[in-house]
N, C-alpha and C. Protein backbone atom coordinates (compact mmCIF):
# COMPACT_ATOMS: atom_id res chain seq x y z
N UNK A 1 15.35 22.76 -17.33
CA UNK A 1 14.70 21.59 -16.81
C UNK A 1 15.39 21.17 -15.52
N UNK A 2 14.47 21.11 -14.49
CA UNK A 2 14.93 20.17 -13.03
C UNK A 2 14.99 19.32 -13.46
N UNK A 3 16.35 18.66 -12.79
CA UNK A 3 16.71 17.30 -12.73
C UNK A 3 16.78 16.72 -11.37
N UNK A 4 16.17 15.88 -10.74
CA UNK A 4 15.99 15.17 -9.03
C UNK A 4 17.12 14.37 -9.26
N UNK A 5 17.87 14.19 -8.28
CA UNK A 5 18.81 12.98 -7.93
C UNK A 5 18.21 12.39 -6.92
N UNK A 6 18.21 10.87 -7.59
CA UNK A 6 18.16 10.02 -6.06
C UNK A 6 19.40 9.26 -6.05
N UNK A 7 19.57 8.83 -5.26
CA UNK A 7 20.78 7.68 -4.42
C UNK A 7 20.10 6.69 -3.82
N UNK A 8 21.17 5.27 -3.62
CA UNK A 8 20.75 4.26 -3.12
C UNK A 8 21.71 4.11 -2.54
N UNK A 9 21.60 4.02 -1.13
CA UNK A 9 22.71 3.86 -0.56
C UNK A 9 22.43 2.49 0.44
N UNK A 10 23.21 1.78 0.83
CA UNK A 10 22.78 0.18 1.65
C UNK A 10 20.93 0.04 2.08
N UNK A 11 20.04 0.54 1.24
CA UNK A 11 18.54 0.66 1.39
C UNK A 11 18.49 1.70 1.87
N UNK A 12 19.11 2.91 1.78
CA UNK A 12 18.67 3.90 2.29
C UNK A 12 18.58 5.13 1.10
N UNK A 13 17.37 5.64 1.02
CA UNK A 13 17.54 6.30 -0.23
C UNK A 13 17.64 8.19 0.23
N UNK A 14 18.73 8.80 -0.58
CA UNK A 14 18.55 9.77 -0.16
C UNK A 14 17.79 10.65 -1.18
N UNK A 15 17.03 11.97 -0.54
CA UNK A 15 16.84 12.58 -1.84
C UNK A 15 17.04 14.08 -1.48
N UNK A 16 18.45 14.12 -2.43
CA UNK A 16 18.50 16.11 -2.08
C UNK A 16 19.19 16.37 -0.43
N UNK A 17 19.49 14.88 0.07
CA UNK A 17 20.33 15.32 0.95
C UNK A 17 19.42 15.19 2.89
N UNK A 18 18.36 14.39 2.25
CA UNK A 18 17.55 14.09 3.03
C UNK A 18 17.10 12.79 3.53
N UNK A 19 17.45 12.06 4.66
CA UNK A 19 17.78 10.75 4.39
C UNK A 19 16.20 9.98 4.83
N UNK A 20 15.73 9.40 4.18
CA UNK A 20 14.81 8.58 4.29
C UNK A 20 14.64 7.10 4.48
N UNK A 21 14.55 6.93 6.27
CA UNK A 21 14.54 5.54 6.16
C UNK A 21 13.51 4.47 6.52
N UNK A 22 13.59 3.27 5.71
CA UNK A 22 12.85 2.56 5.26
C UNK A 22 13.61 0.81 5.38
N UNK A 23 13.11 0.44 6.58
CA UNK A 23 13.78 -1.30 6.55
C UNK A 23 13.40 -1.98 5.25
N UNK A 24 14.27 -2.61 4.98
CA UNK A 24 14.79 -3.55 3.54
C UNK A 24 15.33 -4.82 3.73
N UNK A 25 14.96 -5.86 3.48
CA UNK A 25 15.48 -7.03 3.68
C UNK A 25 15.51 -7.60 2.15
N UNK A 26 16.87 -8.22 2.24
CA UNK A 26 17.15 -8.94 0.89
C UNK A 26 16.07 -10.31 0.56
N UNK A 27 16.10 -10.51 -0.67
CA UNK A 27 14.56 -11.51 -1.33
C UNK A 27 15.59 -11.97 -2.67
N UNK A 28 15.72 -12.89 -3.14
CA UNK A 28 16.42 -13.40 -3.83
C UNK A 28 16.77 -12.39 -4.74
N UNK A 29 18.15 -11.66 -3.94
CA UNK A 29 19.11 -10.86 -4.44
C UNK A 29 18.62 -9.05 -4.89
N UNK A 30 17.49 -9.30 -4.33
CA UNK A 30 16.48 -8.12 -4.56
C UNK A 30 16.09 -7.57 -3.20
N UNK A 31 15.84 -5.99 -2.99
CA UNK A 31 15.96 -5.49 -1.62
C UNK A 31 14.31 -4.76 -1.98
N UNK A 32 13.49 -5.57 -1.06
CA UNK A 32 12.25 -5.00 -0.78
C UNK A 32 11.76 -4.31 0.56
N UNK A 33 10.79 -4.06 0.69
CA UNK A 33 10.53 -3.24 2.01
C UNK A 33 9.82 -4.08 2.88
N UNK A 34 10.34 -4.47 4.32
CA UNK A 34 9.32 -5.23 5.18
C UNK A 34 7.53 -4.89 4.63
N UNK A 35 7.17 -3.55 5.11
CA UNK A 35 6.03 -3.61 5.05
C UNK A 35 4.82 -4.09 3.76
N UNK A 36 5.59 -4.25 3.03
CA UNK A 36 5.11 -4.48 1.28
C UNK A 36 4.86 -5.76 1.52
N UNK A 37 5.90 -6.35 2.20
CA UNK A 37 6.38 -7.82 1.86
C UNK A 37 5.23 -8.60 2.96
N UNK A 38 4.87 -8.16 3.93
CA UNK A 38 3.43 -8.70 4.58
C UNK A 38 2.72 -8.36 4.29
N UNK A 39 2.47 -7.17 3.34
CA UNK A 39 1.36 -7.01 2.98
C UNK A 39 0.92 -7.65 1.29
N UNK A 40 1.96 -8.22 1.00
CA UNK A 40 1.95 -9.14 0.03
C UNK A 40 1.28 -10.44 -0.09
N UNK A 41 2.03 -10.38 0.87
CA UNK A 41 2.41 -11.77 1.83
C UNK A 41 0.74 -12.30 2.32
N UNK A 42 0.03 -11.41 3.00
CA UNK A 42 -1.28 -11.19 3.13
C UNK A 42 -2.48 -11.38 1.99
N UNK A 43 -2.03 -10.72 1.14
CA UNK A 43 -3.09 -10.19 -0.02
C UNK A 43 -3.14 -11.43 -0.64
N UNK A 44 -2.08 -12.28 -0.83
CA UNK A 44 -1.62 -13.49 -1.24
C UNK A 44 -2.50 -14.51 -0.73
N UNK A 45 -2.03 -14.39 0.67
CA UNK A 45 -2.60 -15.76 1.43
C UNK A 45 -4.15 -16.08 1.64
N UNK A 46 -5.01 -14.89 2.07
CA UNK A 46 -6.60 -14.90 2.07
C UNK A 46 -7.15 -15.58 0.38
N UNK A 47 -6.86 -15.14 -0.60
CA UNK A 47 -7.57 -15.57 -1.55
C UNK A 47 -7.35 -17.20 -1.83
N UNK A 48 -6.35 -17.68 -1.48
CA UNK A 48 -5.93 -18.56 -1.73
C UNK A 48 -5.99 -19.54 -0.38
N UNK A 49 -6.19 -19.45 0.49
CA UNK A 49 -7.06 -20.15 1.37
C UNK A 49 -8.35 -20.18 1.35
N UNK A 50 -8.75 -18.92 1.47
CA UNK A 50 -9.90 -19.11 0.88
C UNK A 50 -10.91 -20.33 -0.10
N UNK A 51 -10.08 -19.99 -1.35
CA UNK A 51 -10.87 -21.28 -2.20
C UNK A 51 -9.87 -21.93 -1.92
N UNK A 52 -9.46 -22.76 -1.53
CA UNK A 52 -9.07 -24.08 -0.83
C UNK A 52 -10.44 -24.28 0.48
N UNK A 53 -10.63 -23.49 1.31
CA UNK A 53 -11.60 -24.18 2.29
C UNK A 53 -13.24 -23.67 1.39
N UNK A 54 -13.43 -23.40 0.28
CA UNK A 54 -15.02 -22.90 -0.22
C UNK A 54 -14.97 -24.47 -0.88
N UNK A 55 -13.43 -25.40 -1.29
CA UNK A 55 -13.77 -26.42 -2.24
C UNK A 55 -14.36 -27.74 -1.43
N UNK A 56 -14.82 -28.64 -2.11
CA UNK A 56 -15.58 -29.44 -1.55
C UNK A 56 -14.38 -30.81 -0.79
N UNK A 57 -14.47 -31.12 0.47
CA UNK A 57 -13.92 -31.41 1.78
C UNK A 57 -13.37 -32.96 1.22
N UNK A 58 -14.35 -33.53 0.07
CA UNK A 58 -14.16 -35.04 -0.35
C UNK A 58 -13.01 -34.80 -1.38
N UNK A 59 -12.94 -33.81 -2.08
CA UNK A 59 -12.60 -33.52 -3.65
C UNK A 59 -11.27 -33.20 -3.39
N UNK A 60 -10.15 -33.93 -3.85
CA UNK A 60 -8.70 -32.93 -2.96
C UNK A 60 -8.14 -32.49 -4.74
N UNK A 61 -8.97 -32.74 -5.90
CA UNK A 61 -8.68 -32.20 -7.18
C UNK A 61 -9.21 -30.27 -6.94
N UNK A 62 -10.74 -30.33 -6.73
CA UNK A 62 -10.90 -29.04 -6.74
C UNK A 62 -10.90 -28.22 -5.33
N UNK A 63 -10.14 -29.13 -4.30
CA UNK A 63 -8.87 -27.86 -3.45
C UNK A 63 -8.28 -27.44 -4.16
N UNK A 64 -7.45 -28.26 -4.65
CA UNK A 64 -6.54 -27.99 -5.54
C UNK A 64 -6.51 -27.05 -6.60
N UNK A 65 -7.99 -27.19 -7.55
CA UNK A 65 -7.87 -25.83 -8.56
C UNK A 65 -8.04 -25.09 -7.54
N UNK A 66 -9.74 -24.53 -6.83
CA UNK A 66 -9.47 -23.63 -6.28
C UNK A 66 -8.63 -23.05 -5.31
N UNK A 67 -7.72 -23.78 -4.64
CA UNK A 67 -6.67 -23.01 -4.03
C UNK A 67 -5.92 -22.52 -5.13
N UNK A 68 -5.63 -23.10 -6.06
CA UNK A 68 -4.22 -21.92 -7.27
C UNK A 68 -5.35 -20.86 -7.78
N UNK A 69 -6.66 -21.32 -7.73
CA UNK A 69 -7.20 -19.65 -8.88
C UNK A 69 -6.96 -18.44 -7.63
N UNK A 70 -7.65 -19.21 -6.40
CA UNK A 70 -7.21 -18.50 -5.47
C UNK A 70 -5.57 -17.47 -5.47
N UNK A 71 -4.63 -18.41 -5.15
CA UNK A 71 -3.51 -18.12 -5.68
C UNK A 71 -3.43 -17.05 -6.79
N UNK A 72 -3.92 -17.03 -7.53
CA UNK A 72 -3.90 -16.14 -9.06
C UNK A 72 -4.37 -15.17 -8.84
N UNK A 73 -5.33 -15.21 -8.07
CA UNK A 73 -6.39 -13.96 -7.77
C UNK A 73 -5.50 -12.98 -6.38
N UNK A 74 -4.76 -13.62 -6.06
CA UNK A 74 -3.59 -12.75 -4.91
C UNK A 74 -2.82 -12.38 -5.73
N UNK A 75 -1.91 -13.14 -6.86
CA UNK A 75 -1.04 -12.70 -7.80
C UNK A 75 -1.49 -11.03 -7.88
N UNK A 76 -2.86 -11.21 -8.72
CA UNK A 76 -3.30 -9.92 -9.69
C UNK A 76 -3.81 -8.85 -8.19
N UNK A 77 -4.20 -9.23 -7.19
CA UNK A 77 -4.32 -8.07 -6.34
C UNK A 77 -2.84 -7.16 -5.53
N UNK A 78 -2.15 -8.03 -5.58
CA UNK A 78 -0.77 -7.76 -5.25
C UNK A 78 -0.13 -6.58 -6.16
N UNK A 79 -0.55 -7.50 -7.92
CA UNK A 79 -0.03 -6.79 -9.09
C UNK A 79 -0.66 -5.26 -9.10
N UNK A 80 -1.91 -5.14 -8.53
CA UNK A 80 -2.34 -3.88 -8.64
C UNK A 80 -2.12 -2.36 -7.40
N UNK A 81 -2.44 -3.66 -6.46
CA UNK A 81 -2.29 -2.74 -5.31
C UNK A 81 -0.53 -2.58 -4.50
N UNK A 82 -0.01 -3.26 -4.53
CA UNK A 82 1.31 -2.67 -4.67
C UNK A 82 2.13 -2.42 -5.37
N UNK A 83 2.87 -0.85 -5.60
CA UNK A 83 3.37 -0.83 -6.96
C UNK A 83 5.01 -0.18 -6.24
N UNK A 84 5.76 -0.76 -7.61
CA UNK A 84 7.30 -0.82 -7.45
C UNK A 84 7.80 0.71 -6.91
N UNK A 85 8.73 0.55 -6.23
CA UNK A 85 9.57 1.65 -5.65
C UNK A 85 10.81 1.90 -6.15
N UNK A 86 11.00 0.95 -7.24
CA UNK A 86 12.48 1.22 -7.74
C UNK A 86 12.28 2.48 -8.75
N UNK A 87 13.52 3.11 -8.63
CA UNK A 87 13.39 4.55 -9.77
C UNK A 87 14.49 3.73 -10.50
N UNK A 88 14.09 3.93 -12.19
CA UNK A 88 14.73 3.52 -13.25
C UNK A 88 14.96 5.15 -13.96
N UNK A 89 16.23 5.28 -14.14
CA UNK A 89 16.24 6.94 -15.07
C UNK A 89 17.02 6.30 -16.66
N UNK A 90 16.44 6.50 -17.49
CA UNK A 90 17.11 6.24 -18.56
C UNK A 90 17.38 7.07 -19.09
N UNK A 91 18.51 7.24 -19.75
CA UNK A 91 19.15 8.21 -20.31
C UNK A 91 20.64 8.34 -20.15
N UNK A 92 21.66 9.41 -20.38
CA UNK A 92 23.04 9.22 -20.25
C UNK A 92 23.44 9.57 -19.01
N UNK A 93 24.41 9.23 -18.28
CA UNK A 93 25.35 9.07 -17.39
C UNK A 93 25.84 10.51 -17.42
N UNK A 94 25.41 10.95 -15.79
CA UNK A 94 26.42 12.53 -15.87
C UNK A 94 27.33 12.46 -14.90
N UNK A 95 28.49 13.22 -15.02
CA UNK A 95 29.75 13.14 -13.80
C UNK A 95 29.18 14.24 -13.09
N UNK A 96 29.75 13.80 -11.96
CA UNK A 96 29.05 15.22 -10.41
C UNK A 96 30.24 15.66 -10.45
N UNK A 97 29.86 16.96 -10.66
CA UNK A 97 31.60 18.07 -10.67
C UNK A 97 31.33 18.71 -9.26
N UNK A 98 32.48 18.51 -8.27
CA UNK A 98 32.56 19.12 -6.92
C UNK A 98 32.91 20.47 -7.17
């Protein structure tokens, strides 16, 4: 059985000795990728402006819902269309023999 190593090195991940880079900015204590993060950031903001300006102009209750379903509805497009980059390997711990 192949086994892949990856590394994490200051956001830079190598694989096999091949360095792949990718800007990373820290997010409460968590290192994501610029481009994710506007495009989050994005996917987020349209739905949720959105129903805030579809709600009625007198009503500042149903801005209010509809801006959070709005909100919710970025949550779950976010949840689908961007997916995690972290590699999790479970299993035991091996020593690298030089």
């Amino acid at each position: 059985m192949k086994k892949l190593r990856y590394t994490q090195y200051n956001g830079v991940k190598t694989e096999g000795g091949y360095i792949v880079k990718k800007q990373w900015i820290s997010v409460w204590q968590d290192f994501v990728g610029v481009n994710d993060l506007i495009k989050a950031f994005i996917l987020a903001s349209i739905p949720t402006l959105l129903g805030y300006f579809l709600a009625n102009d007198t009503n500042t209750t149903q801005q209010l819902f509809f801006g959070l379903a709005g909100a919710v509805i970025g949550f779950l497009l976010n949840t689908f269309l961007i997916k995690p980059k972290r590699i999790v390997i479970i299993g035991e711990k091996q020593e690298d023999s030089l």
